[in-house]
C-alpha atoms as a PDB file:
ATOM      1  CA  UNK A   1       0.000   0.000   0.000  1.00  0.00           C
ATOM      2  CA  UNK A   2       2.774   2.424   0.752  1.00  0.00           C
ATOM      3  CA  UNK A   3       4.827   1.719  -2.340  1.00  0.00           C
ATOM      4  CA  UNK A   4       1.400   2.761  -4.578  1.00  0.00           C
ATOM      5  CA  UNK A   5       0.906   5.778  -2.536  1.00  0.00           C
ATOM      6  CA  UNK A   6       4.190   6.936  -2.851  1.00  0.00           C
ATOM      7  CA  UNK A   7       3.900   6.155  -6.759  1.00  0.00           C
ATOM      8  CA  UNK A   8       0.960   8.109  -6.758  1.00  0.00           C
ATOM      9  CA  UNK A   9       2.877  11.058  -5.670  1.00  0.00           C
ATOM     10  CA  UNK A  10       5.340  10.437  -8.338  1.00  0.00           C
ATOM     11  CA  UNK A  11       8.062   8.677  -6.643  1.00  0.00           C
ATOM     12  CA  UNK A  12       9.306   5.651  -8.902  1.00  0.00           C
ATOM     13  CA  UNK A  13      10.039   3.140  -6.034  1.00  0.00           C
ATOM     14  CA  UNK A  14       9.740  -0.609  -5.544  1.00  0.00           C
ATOM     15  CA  UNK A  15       7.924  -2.707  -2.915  1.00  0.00           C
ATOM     16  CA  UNK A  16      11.440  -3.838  -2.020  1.00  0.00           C
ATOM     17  CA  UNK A  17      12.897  -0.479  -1.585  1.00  0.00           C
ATOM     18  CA  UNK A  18      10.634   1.149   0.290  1.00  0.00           C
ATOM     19  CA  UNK A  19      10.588  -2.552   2.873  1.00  0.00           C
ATOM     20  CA  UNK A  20      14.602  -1.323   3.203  1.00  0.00           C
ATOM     21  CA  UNK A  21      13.715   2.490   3.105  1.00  0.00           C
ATOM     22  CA  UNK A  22      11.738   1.395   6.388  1.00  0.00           C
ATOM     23  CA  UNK A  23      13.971  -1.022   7.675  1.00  0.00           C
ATOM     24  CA  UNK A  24      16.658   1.733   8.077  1.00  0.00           C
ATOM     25  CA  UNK A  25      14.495   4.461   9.707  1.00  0.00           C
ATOM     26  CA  UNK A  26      13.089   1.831  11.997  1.00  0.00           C
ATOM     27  CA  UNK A  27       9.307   2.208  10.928  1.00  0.00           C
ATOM     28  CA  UNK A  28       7.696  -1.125  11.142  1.00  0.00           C
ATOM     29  CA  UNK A  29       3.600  -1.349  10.760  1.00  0.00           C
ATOM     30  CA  UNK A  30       1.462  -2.007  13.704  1.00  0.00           C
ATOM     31  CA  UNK A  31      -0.044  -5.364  13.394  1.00  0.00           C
ATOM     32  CA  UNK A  32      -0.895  -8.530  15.233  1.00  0.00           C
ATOM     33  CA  UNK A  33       2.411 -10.227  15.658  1.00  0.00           C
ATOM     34  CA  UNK A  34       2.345 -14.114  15.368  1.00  0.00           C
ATOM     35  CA  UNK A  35       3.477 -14.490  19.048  1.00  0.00           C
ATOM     36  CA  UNK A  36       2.897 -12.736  22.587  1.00  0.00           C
ATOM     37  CA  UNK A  37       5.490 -15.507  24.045  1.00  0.00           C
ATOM     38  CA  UNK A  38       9.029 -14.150  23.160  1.00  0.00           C
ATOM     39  CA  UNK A  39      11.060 -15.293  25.969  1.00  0.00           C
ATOM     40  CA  UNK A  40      14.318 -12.568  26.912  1.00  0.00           C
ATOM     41  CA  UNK A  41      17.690 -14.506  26.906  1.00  0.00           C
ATOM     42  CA  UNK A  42      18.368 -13.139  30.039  1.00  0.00           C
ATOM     43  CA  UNK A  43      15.906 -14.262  32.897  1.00  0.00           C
ATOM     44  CA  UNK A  44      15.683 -18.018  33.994  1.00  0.00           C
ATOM     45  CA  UNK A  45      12.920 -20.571  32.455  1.00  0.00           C
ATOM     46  CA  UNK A  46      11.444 -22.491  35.439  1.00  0.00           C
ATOM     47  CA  UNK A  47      10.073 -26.170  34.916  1.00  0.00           C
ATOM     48  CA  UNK A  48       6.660 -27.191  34.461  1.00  0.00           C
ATOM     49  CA  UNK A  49       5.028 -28.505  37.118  1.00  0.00           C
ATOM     50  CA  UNK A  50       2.109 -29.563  36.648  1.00  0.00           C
ATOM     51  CA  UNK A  51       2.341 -32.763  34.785  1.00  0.00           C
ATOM     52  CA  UNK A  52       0.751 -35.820  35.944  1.00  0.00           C
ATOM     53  CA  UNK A  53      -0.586 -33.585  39.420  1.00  0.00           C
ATOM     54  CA  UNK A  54      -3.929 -34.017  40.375  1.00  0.00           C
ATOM     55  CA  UNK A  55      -5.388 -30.675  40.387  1.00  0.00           C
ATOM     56  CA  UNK A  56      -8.532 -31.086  42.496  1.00  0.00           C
ATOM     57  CA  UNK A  57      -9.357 -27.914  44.350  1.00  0.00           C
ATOM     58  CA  UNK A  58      -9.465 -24.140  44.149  1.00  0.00           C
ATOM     59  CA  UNK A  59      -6.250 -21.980  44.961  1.00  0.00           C
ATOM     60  CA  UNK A  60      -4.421 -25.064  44.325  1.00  0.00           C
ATOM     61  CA  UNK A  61      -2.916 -23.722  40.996  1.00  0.00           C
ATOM     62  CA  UNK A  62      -3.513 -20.254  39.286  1.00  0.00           C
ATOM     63  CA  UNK A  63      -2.448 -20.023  35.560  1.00  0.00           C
ATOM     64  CA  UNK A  64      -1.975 -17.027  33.706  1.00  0.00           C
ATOM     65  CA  UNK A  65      -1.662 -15.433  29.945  1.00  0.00           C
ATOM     66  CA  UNK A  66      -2.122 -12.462  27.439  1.00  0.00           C
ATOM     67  CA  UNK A  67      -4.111 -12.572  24.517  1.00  0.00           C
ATOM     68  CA  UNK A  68      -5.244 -10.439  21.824  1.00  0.00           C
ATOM     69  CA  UNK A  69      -8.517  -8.199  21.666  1.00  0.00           C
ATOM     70  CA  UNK A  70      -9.413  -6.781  18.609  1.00  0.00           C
ATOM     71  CA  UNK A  71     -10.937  -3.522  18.134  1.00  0.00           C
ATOM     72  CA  UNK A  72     -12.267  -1.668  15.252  1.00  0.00           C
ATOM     73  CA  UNK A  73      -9.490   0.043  14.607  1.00  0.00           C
ATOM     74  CA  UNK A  74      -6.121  -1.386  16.399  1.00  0.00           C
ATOM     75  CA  UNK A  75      -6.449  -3.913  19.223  1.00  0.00           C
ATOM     76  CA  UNK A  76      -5.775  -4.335  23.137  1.00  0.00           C
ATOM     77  CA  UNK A  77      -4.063  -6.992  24.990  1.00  0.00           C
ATOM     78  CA  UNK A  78      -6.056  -9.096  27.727  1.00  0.00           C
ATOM     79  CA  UNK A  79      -4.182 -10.039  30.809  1.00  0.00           C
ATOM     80  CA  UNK A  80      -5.925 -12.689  33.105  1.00  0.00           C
ATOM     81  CA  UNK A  81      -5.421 -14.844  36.464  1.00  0.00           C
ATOM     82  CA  UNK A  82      -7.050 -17.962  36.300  1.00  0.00           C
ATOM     83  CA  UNK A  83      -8.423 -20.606  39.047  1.00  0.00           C
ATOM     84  CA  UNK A  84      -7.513 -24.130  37.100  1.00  0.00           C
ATOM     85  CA  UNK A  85      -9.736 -26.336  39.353  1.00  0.00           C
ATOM     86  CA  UNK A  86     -13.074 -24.113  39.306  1.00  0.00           C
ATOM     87  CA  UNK A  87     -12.389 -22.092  35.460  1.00  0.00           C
ATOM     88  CA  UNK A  88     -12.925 -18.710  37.697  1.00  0.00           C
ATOM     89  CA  UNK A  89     -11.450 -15.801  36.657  1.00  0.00           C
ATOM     90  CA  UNK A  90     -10.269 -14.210  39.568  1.00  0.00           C
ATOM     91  CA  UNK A  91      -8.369 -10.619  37.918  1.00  0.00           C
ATOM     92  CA  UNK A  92      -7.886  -8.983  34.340  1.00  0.00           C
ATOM     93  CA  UNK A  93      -6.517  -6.238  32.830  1.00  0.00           C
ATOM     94  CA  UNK A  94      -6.419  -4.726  29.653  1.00  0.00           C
ATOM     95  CA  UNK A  95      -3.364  -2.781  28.322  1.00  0.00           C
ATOM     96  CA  UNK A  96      -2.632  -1.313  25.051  1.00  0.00           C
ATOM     97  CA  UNK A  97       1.147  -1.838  25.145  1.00  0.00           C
ATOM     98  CA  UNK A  98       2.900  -5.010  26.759  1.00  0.00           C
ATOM     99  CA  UNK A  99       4.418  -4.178  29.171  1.00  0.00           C
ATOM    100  CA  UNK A 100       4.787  -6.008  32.642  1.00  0.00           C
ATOM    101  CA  UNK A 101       2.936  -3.823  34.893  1.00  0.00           C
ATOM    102  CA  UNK A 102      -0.178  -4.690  33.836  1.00  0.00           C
ATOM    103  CA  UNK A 103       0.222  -7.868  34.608  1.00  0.00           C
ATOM    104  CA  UNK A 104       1.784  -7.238  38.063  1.00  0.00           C
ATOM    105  CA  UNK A 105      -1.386  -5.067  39.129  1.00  0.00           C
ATOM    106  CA  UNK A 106      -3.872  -8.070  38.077  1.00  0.00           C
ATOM    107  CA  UNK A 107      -1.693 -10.947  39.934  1.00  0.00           C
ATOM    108  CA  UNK A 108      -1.843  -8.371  43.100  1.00  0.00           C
ATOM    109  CA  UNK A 109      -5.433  -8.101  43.110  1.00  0.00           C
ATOM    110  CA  UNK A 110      -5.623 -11.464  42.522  1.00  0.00           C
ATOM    111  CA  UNK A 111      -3.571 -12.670  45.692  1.00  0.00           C
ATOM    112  CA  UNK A 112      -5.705  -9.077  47.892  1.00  0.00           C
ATOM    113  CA  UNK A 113      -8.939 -10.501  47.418  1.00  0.00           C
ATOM    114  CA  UNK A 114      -8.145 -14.417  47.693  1.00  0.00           C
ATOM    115  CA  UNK A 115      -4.912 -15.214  49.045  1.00  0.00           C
ATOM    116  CA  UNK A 116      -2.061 -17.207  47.042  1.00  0.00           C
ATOM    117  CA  UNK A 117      -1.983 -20.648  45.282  1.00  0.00           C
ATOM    118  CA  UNK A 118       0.478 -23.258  45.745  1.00  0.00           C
ATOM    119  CA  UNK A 119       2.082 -23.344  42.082  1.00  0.00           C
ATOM    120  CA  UNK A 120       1.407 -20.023  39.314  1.00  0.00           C
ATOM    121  CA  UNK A 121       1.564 -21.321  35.895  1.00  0.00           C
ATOM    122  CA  UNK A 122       2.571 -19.122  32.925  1.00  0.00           C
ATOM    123  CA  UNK A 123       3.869 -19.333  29.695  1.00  0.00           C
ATOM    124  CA  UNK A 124       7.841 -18.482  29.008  1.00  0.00           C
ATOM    125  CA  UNK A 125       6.999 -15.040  27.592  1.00  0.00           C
ATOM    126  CA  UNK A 126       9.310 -11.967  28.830  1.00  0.00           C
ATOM    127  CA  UNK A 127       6.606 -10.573  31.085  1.00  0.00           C
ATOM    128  CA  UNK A 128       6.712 -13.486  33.045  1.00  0.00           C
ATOM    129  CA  UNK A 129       9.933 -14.428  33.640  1.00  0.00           C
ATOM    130  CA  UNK A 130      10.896 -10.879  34.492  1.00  0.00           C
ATOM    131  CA  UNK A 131      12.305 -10.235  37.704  1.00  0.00           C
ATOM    132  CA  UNK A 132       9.770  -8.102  39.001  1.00  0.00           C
ATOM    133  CA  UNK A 133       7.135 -10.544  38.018  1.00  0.00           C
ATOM    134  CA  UNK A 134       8.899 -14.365  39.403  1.00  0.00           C
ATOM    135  CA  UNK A 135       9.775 -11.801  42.321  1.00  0.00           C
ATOM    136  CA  UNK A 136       6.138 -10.821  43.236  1.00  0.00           C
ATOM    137  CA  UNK A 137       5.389 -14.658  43.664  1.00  0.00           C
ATOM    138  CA  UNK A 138       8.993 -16.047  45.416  1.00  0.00           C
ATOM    139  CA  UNK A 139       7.657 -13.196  47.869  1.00  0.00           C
ATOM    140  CA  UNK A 140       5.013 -14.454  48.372  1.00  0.00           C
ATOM    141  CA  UNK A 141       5.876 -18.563  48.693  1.00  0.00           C
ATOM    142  CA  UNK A 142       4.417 -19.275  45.888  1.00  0.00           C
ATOM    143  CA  UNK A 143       5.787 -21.996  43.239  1.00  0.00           C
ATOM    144  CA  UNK A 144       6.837 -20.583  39.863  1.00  0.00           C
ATOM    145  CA  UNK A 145       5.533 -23.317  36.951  1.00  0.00           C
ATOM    146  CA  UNK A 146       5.984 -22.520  33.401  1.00  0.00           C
ATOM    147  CA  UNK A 147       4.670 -24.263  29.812  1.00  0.00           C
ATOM    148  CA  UNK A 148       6.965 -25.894  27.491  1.00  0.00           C
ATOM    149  CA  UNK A 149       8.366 -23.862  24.656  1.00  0.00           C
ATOM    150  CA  UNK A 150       5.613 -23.985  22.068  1.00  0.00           C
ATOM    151  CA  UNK A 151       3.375 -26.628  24.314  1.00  0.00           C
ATOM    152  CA  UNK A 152       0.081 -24.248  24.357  1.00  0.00           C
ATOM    153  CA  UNK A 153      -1.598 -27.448  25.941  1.00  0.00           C
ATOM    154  CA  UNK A 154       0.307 -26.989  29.224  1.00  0.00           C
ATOM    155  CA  UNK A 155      -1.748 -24.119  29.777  1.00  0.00           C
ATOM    156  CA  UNK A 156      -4.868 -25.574  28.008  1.00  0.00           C
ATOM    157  CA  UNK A 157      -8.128 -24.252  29.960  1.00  0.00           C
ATOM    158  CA  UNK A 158      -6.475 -20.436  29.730  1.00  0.00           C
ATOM    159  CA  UNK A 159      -6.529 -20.986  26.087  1.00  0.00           C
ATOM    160  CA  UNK A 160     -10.123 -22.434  26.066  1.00  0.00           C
ATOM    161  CA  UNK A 161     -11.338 -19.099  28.193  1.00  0.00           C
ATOM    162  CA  UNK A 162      -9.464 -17.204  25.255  1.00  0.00           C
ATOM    163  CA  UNK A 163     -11.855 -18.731  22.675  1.00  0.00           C
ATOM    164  CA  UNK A 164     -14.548 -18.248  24.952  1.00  0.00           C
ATOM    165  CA  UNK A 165     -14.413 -14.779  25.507  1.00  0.00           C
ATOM    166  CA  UNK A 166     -13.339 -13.948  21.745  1.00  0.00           C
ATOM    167  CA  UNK A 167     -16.527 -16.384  19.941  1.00  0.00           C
ATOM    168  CA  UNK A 168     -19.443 -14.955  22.762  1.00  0.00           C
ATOM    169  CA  UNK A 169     -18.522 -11.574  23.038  1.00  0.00           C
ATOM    170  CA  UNK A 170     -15.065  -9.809  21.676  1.00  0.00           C
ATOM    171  CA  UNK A 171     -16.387 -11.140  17.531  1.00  0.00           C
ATOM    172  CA  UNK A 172     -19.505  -9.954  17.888  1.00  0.00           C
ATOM    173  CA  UNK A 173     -18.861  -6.346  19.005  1.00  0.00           C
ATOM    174  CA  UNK A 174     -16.296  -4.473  17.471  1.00  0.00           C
ATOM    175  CA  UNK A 175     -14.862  -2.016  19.881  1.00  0.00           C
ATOM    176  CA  UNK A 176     -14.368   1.440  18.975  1.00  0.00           C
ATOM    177  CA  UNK A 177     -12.635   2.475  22.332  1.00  0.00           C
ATOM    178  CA  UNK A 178     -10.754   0.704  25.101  1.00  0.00           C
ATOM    179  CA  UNK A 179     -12.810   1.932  27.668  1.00  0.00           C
ATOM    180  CA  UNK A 180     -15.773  -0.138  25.330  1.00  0.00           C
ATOM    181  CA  UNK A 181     -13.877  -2.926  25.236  1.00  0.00           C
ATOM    182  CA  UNK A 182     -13.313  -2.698  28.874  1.00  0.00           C
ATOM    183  CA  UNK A 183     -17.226  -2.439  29.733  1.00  0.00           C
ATOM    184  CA  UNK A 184     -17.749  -5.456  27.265  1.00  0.00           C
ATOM    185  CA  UNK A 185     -15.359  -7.725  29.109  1.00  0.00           C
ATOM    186  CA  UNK A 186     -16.719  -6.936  32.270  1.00  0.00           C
ATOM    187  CA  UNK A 187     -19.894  -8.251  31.754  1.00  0.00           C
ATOM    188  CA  UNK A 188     -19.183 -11.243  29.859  1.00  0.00           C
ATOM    189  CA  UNK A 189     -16.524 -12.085  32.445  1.00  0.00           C
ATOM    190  CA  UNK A 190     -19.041 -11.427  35.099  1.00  0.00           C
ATOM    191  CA  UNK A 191     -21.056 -13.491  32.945  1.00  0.00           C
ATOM    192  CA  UNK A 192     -18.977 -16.128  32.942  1.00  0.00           C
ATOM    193  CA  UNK A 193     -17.735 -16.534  36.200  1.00  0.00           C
ATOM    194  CA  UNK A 194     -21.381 -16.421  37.966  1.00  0.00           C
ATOM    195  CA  UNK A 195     -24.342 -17.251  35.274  1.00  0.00           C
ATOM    196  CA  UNK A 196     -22.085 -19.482  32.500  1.00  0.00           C
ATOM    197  CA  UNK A 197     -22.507 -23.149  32.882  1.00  0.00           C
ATOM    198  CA  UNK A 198     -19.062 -25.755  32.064  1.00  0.00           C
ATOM    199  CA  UNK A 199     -19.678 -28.762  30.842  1.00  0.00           C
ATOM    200  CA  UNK A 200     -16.417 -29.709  32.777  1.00  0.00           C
ATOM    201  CA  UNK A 201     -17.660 -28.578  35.933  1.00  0.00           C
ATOM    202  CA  UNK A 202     -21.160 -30.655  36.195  1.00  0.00           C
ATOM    203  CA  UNK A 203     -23.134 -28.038  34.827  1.00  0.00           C
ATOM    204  CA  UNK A 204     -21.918 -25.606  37.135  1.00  0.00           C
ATOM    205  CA  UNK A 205     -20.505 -21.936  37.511  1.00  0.00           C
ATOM    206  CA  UNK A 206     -16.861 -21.447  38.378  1.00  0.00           C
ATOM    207  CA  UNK A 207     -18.326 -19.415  41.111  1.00  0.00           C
ATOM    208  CA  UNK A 208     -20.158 -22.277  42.328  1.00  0.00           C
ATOM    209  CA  UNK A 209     -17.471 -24.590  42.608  1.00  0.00           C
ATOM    210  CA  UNK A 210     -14.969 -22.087  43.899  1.00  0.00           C
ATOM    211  CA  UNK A 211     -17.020 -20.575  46.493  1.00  0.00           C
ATOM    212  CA  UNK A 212     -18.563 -24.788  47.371  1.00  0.00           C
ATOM    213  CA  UNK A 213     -15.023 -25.065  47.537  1.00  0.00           C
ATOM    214  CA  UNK A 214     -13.993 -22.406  50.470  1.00  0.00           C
ATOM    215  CA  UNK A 215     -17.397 -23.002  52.532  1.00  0.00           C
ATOM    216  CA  UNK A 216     -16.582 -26.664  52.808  1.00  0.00           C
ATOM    217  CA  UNK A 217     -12.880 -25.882  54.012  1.00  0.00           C
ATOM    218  CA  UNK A 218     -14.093 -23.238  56.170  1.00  0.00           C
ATOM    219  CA  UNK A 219     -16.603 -25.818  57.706  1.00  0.00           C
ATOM    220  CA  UNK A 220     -13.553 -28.395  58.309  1.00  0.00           C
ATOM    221  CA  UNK A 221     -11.648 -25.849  59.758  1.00  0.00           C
ATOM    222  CA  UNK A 222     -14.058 -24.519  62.435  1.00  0.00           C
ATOM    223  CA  UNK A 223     -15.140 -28.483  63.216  1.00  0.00           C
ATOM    224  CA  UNK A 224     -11.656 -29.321  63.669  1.00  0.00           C
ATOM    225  CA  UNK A 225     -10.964 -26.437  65.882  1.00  0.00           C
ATOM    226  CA  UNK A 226     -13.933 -27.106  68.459  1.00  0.00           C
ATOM    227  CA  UNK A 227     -12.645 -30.694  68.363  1.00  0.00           C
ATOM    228  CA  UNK A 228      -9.194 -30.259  68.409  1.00  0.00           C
ATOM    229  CA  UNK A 229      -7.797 -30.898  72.329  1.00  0.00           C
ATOM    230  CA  UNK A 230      -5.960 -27.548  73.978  1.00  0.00           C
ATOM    231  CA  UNK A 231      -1.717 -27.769  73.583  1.00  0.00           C
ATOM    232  CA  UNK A 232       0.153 -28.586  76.638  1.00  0.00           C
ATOM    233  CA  UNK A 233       1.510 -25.068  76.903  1.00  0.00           C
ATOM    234  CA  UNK A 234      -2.098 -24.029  77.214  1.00  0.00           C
ATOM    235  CA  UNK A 235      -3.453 -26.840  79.592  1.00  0.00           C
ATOM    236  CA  UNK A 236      -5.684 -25.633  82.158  1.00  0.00           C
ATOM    237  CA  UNK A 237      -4.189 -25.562  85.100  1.00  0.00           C
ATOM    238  CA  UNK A 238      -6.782 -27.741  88.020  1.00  0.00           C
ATOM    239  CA  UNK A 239      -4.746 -26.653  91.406  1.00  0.00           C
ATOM    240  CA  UNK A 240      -7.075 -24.180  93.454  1.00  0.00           C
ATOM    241  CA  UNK A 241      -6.537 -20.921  93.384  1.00  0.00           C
ATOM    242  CA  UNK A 242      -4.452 -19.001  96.068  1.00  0.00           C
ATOM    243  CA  UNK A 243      -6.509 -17.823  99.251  1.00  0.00           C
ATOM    244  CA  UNK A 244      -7.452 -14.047  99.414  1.00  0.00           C
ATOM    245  CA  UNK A 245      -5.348 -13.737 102.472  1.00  0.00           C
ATOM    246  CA  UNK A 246      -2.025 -14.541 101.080  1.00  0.00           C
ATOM    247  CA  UNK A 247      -2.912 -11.554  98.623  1.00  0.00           C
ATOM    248  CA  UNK A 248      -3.375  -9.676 101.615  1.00  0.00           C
ATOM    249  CA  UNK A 249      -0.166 -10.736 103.180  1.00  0.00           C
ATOM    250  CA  UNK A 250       1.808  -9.228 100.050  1.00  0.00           C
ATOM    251  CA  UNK A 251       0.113  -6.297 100.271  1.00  0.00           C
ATOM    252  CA  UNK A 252       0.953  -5.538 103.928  1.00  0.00           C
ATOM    253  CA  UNK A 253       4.821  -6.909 103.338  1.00  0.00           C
ATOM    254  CA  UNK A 254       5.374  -4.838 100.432  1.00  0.00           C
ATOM    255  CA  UNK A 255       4.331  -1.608 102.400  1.00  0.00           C
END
C-alpha cells in the first residue's frame, strides 16, 4: 500500500525499496504479531510442574496469559489470572502496550482478594519471567511453573477461556474504544464466572465450585478447631486458686 501511494505522488520506487527504506528508519507497521510468548535470553525458564498432578481444588494452581482483543481500529491486549480447578477468573486487565505492569497489578489483586496458590503457571513469555514478576510470587511462597516452549496445551483451559471470551462476546462487538472494550469484558466475564454453565464442571458456575469449595474448608476448619484438644503449653491448670489472704499478706509486706 505504501509503495502505490508513494507512486501516486510520483516517486518511482519498488515494494522492495521502500521494505529497506523502512527497515533503516526503523518504521515497522502495527499489526498482530504471530506471538505474545518471546522469551528474553536473560531471565531463567522455570520447569513445568504440573504434569501428571492431580489438580482437584481451588487456589491449588492459578495459571496465567495475554491474549489479543481486537478492536475496530487497532487492538488491546487481555491479561488474566485464572483458578484451574473451578475455570474462575479471579483478575484482568487490559493494556494497550505489553508491558509487565499490567500484569503485576492483576496478579496483586488477585492474591488481595483471595490469598495465594500453591504453584502459578505461565507461559515463558518476557513478562513473566521478568524479575519483578517471578519476584512478586517467590515473595510471596508461591511456586513458579511454566509451559513448554511452544506446548500451548500446558496451559490448556487459559486458552479455552481465550476462545470463549473472543466467539461470545469480543467477535460480535467491534470495539471502537478501550474503555468499550473494557465495559464489554466486564460483563461477559461477570457473565462467565457467575451465570455461565461448564460442561467440565457438572453443569456448574466457576463461582459455584470455587465458592462450594472455600465453605466446605471453612466448615472443616471450624469443626476441627472445636474438636481439636488444647496444647500442653495451654493446659488448664486444676490446682485451686491461692486464698485471698495470702494476697493480703503481700500487700501488707510490700508496704
Amino acid at each position: 500500500m505504501l509503495r502505490d501511494l508513494l507512486r501516486h505522488e510520483g516517486h518511482a520506487v519498488g515494494r522492495r525499496q521502500v521494505a529497506t527504506l523502512m527497515r533503516r528508519m526503523g518504521i515497522e507497521a502495527l499489526y498482530r504479531k504471530p506471538s505474545l510468548s518471546r522469551r528474553h535470553p536473560a531471565h531463567t525458564i522455570y520447569p513445568y510442574l504440573l504434569r501428571d498432578l492431580t489438580i482437584s481444588r481451588p487456589n491449588q494452581v492459578w495459571a496465567a496469559d495475554i491474549t489479543y482483543i481486537p478492536m475496530a481500529r487497532g487492538f488491546v491486549y487481555l491479561f488474566a489470572v485464572l483458578d484451574w480447578a473451578s475455570r474462575r477468573v479471579l483478575a484482568w486487565r487490559l493494556s494497550n502496550t505489553l508491558t509487565t505492569d499490567f500484569c503485576l497489578d492483576a496478579v496483586q489483586e488477585a492474591i488481595t482478594h483471595y490469598g495465594t496458590p500453591e504453584i502459578f503457571n505461565t507461559d515463558q513469555g518476557c513478562q513473566f519471567t521478568s524479575q519483578a514478576f517471578t519476584g512478586l510470587l517467590t515473595q510471596q511462597g508461591i511456586q513458579i511453573s511454566m509451559d513448554g516452549k511452544g506446548c500451548w496445551r500446558d496451559n490448556v483451559f487459559v486458552e479455552r477461556l481465550w476462545k470463549s471470551i473472543k466467539y461470545e462476546e469480543v467477535y460480535l462487538h467491534a470495539y471502537d474504544t478501550i474503555e468499550a472494550a473494557s465495559q464489554g469484558l466486564a460483563r461477559y466475564l461477570t457473565f462467565y464466572n457467575e451465570t455461565r454453565p461448564h460442561q467440565a464442571l457438572d453443569g456448574q458456575t466457576p463461582d459455584q465450585v470455587y465458592s462450594d469449595h472455600l465453605t466446605t474448608r471453612l466448615t472443616a476448619a471450624s469443626s476441627a478447631i472445636r474438636q481439636a484438644p488444647l496444647t500442653e503449653g495451654l493446659t488448664l491448670s486444676n490446682q485451686p486458686e491461692p486464698p485471698l489472704t495470702s494476697f493480703s499478706r503481700c500487700r501488707r509486706s510490700l508496704r
